[in-house]
Every structure is written in structure tokens, then in C-alpha cells.
N, C-alpha and C. Protein backbone atom coordinates (compact mmCIF):
# COMPACT_ATOMS: atom_id res chain seq x y z
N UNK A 1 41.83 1.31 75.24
CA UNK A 1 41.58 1.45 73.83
C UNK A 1 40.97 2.83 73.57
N UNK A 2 41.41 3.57 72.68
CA UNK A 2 41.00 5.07 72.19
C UNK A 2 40.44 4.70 71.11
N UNK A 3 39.03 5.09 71.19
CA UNK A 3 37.98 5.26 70.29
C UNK A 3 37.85 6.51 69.09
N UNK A 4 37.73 6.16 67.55
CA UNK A 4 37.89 7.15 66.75
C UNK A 4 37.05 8.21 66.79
N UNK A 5 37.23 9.22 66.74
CA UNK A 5 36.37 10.60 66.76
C UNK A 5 34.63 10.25 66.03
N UNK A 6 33.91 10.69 66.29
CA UNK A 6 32.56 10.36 65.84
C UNK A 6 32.50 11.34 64.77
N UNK A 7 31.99 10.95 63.19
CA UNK A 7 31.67 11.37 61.98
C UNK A 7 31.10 12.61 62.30
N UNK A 8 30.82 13.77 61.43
CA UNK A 8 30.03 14.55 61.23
C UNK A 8 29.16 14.32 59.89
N UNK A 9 29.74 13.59 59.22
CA UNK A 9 28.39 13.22 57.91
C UNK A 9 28.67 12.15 57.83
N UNK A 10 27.78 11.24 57.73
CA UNK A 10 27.22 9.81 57.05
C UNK A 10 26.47 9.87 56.32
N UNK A 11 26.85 9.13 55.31
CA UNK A 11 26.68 8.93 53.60
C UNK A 11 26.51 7.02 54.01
N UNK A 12 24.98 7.23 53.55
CA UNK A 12 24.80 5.56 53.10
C UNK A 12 24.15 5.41 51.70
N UNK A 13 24.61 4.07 50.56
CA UNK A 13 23.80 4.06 49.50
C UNK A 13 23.43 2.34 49.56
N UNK A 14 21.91 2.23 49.40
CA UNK A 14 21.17 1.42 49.35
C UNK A 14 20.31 0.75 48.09
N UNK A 15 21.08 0.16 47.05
CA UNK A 15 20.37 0.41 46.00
C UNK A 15 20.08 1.76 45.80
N UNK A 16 18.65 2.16 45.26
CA UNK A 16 18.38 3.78 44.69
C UNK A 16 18.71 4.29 45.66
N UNK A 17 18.76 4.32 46.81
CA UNK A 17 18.46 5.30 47.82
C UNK A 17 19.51 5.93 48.40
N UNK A 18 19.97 7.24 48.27
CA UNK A 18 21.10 7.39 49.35
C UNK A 18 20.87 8.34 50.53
N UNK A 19 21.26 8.23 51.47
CA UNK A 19 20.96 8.75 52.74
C UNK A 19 22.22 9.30 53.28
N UNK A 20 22.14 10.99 53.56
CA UNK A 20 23.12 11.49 54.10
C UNK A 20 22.54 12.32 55.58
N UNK A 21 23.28 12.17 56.30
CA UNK A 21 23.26 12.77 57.69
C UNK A 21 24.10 13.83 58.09
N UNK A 22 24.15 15.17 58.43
CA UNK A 22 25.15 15.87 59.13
C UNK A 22 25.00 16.30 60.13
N UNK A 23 26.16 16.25 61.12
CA UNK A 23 25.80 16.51 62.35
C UNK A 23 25.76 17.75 62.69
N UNK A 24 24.52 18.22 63.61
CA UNK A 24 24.30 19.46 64.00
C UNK A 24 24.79 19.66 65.53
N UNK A 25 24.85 20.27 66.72
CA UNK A 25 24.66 20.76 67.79
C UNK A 25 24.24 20.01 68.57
N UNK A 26 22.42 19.90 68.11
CA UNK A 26 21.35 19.19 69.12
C UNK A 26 20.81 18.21 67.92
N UNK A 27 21.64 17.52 67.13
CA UNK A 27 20.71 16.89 66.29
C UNK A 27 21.46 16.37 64.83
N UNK A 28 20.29 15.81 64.10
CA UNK A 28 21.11 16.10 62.93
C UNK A 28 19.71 15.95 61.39
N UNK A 29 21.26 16.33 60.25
CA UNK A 29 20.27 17.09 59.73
C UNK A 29 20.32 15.80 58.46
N UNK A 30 18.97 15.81 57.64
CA UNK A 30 19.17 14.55 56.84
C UNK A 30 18.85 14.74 55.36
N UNK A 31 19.48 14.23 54.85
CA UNK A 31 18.91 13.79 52.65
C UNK A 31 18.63 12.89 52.50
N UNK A 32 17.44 12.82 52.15
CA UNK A 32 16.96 10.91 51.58
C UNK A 32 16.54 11.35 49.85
N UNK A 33 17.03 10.76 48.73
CA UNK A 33 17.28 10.83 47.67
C UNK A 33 16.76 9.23 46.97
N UNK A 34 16.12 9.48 45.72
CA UNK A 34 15.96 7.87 45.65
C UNK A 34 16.45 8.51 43.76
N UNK A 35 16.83 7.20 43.62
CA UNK A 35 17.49 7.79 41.87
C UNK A 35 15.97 7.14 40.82
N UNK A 36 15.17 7.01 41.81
CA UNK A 36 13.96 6.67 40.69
C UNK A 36 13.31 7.70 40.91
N UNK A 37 12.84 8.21 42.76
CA UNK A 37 11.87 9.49 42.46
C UNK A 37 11.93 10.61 42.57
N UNK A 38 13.56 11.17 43.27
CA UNK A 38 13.99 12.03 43.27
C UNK A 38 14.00 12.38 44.67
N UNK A 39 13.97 13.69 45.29
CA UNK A 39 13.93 14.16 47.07
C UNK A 39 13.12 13.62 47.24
N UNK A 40 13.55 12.48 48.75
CA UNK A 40 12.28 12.07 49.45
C UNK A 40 12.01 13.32 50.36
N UNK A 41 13.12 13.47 51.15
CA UNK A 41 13.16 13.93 52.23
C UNK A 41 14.16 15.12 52.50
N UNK A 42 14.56 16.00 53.14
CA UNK A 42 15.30 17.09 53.54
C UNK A 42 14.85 17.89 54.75
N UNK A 43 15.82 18.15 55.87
CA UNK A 43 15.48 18.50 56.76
C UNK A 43 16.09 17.79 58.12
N UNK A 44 15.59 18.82 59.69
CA UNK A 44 16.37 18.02 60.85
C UNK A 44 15.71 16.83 61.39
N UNK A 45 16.49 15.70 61.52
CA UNK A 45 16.10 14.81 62.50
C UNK A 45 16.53 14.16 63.73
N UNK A 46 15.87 13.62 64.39
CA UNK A 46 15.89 13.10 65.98
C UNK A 46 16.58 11.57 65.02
N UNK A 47 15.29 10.66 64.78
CA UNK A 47 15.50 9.55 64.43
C UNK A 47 15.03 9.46 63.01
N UNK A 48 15.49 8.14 62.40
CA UNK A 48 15.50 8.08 61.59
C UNK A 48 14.41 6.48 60.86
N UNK A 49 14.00 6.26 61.95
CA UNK A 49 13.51 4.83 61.78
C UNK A 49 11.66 5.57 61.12
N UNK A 50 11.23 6.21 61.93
CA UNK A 50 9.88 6.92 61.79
C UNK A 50 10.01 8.00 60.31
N UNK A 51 11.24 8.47 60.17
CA UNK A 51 11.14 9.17 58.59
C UNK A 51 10.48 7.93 57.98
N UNK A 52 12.15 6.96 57.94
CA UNK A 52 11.76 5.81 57.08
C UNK A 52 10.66 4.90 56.56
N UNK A 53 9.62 4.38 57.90
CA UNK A 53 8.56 3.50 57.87
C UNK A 53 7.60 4.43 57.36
N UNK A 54 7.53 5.86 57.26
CA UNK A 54 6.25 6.35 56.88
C UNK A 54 5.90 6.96 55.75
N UNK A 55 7.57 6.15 55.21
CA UNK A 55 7.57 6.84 53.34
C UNK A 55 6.93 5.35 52.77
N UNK A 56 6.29 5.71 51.74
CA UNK A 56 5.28 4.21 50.69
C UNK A 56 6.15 3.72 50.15
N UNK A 57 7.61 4.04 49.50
CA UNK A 57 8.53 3.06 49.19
C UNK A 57 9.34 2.42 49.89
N UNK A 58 9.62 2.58 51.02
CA UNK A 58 9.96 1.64 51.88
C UNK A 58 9.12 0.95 52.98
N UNK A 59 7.92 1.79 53.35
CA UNK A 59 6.83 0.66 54.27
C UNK A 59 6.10 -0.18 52.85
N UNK A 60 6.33 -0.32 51.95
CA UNK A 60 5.93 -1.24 50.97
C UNK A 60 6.64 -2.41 50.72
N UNK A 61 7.59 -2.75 51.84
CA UNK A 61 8.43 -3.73 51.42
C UNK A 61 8.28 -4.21 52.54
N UNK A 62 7.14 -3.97 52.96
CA UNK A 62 6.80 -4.96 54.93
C UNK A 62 5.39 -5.18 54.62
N UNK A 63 4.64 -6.48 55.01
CA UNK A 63 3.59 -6.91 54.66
C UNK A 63 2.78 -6.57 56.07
N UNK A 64 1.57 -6.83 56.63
CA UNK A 64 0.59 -5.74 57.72
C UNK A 64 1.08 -7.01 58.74
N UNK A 65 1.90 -7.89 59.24
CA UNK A 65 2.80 -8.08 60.40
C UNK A 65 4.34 -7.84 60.60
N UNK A 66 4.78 -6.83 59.61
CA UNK A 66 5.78 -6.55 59.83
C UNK A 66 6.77 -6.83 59.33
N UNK A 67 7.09 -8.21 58.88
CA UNK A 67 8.21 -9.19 58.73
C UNK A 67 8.41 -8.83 56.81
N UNK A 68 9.68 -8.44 56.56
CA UNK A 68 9.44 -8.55 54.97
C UNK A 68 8.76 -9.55 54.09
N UNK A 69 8.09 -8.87 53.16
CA UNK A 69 7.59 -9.96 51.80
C UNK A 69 8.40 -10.89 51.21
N UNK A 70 7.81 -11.68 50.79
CA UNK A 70 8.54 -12.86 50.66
C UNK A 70 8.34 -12.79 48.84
N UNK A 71 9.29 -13.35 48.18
CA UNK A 71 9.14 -13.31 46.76
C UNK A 71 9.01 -14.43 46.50
């Protein structure tokens, strides 16, 4: 089985949020955009889990064990 060529940009939209990735060399480079507050984020990244958890609109949707809030 031949596997499709790997992306150079990923484009995700999440509700407000859209998240684009392009691939660099050694890395890649990222946009986090929210249509309520405008640039979260811009710039290179490794990972993407540690941008995420350490912005207040999205570690606000995890209660202090982790597991999402419950409505």
C-alpha cells in the first residue's frame, strides 16, 4: 500500500477557532485565530498540545482534574 504524500499546511476550524500549520524544514510554523478575540497565537512550533493548554480559553474548558466540565 502507497501512502499519500504528507500535507504541508493544515487548516483546522473548531467552532471560533481556526488553526493553521505550515510545514517548515525542522518544524512547523502555526496560526491560532479565534473569531471572538482575534490572534491568539503566531509563530514556530514543536507541539501543539502545550500552546493549547496554556491559553485561558481553552484551559477554561477543563475543571483542576482535568476531565471536561460538565454542563
Amino acid at each position: 500500500m502507497r501512502w499519500p504524500e504528507a500535507a504541508d499546511e493544515i487548516v483546522v476550524r473548531d467552532g471560533h477557532l481556526t488553526i493553521k500549520l505550515f510545514k517548515l524544514a525542522d518544524g512547523w510554523y502555526a496560526q491560532v485565530e479565534s473569531a471572538i478575540e482575534g490572534r491568539i497565537f503566531e509563530g514556530r512550533v514543536t507541539e501543539m498540545s502545550g500552546l493549547l493548554a496554556g491559553h485561558p480559553m481553552v484551559s477554561g474548558l477543563t475543571d483542576d482534574d482535568g476531565d471536561p466540565e460538565e454542563e
